[in-house]
Protein backbone atom coordinates (compact mmCIF):
# COMPACT_ATOMS: atom_id res chain seq x y z
CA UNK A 1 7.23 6.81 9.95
CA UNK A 2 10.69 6.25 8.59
CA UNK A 3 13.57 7.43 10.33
CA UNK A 4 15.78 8.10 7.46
CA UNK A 5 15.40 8.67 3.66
CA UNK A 6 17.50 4.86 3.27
CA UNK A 7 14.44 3.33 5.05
CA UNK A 8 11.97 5.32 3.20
CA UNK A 9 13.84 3.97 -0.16
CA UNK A 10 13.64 0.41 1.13
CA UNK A 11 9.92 0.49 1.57
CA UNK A 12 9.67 1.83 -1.36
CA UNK A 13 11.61 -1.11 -2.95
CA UNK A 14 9.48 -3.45 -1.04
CA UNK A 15 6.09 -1.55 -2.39
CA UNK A 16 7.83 -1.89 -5.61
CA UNK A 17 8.39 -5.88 -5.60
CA UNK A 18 4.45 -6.01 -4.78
CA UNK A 19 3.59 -5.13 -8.38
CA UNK A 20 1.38 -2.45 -9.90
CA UNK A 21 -1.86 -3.65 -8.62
CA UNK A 22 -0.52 -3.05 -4.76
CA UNK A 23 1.16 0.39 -6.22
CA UNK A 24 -2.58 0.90 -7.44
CA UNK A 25 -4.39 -0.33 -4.19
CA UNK A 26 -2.02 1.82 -1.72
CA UNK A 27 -2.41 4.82 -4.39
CA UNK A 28 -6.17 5.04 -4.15
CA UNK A 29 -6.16 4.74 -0.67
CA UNK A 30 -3.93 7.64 -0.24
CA UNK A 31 -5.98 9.34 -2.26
CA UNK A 32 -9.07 8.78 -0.91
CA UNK A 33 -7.95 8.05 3.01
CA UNK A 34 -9.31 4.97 2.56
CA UNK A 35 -10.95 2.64 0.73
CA UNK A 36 -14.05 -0.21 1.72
CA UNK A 37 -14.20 -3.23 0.18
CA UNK A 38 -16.66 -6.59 0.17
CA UNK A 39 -13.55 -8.43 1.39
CA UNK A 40 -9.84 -8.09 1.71
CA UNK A 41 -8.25 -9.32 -1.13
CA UNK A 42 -4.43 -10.79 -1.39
CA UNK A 43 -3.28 -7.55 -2.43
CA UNK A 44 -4.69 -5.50 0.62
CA UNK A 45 -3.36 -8.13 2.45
CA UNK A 46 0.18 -8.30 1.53
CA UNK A 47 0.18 -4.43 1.94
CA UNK A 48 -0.90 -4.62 5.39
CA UNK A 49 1.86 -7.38 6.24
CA UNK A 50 4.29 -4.96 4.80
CA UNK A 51 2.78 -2.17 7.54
CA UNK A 52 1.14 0.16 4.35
CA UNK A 53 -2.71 -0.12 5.01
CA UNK A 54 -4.58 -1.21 7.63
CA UNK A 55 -7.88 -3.23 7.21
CA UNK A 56 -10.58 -2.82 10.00
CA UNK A 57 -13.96 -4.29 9.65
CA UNK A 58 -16.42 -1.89 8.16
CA UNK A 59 -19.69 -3.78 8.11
CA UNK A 60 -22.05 -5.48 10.73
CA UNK A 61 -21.47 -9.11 10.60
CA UNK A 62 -23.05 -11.59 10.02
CA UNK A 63 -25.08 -9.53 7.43
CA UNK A 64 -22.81 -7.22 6.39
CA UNK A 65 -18.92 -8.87 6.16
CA UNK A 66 -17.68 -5.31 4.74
CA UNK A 67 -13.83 -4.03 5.26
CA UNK A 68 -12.18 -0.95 5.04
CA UNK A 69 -8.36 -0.75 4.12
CA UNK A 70 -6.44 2.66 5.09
CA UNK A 71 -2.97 4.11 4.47
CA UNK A 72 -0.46 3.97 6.95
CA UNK A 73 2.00 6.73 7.47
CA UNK A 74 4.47 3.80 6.48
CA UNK A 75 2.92 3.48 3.08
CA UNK A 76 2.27 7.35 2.33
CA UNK A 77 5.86 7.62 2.74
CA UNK A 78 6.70 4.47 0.42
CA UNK A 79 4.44 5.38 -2.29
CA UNK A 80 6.17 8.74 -2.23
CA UNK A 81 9.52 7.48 -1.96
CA UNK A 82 8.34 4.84 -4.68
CA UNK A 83 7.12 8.21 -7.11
CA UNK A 84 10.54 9.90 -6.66
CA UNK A 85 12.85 7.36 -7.03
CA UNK A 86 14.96 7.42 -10.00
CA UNK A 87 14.08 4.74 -13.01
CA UNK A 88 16.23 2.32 -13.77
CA UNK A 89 17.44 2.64 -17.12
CA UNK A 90 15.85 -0.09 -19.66
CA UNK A 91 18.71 -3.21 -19.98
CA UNK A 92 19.95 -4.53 -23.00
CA UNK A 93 19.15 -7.80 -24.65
C-alpha cells in the first residue's frame, strides 16, 4: 500500500515504463483476481520484481508446471494511479 498519492504516482510511472503488455497483464489480473498461466513469462516477471503481482505455483509438478500470477495491493493502486494520471500532451516534431 502506498503511503502517499507521490508514491502511488511513482508506481504508476514505473508500471508505465513496463509497456502496454505489463499495463495489460496487471489489468486482467485485477480484473479477474488473478490469472494462471503454463509458465511465467518476462512480463509477469518484471511485474512481480516491481512488487505488482505475485506468482505462486498453481500446478502439481512434475506433471503439471502450472503458475498463477495475482495483484498486489501495490499494483491495484498503480494501475489506478496509472488510469488517472493526466496525459502528456503529444510533442512537436
Amino acid at each position: 500500500m502506498h503511503e502517499d498519492d507521490q508514491a502511488a504516482q511513482a508506481s504508476a510511472e514505473v508500471l508505465r515504463r513496463l509497456g502496454p503488455t505489463a499495463r495489460r497483464l496487471l489489468s486482467e489480473c485485477v480484473e479477474h483476481t488473478g490469472v494462471e498461466r503454463t509458465r511465467a513469462s518476462p512480463t509477469a516477471e518484471a511485474l512481480a520484481d516491481a512488487g505488482f503481482v505475485f506468482i505462486h505455483d498453481a500446478g502439481v509438478p512434475p506433471f503439471d508446471m502450472r503458475v498463477s500470477i495475482t495483484p498486489s495491493l501495490l499494483g491495484e493502486e498503480a494501475l489506478l494511479a496509472l488510469e488517472t494520471m493526466p496525459r502528456a500532451p503529444p510533442s512537436k516534431a
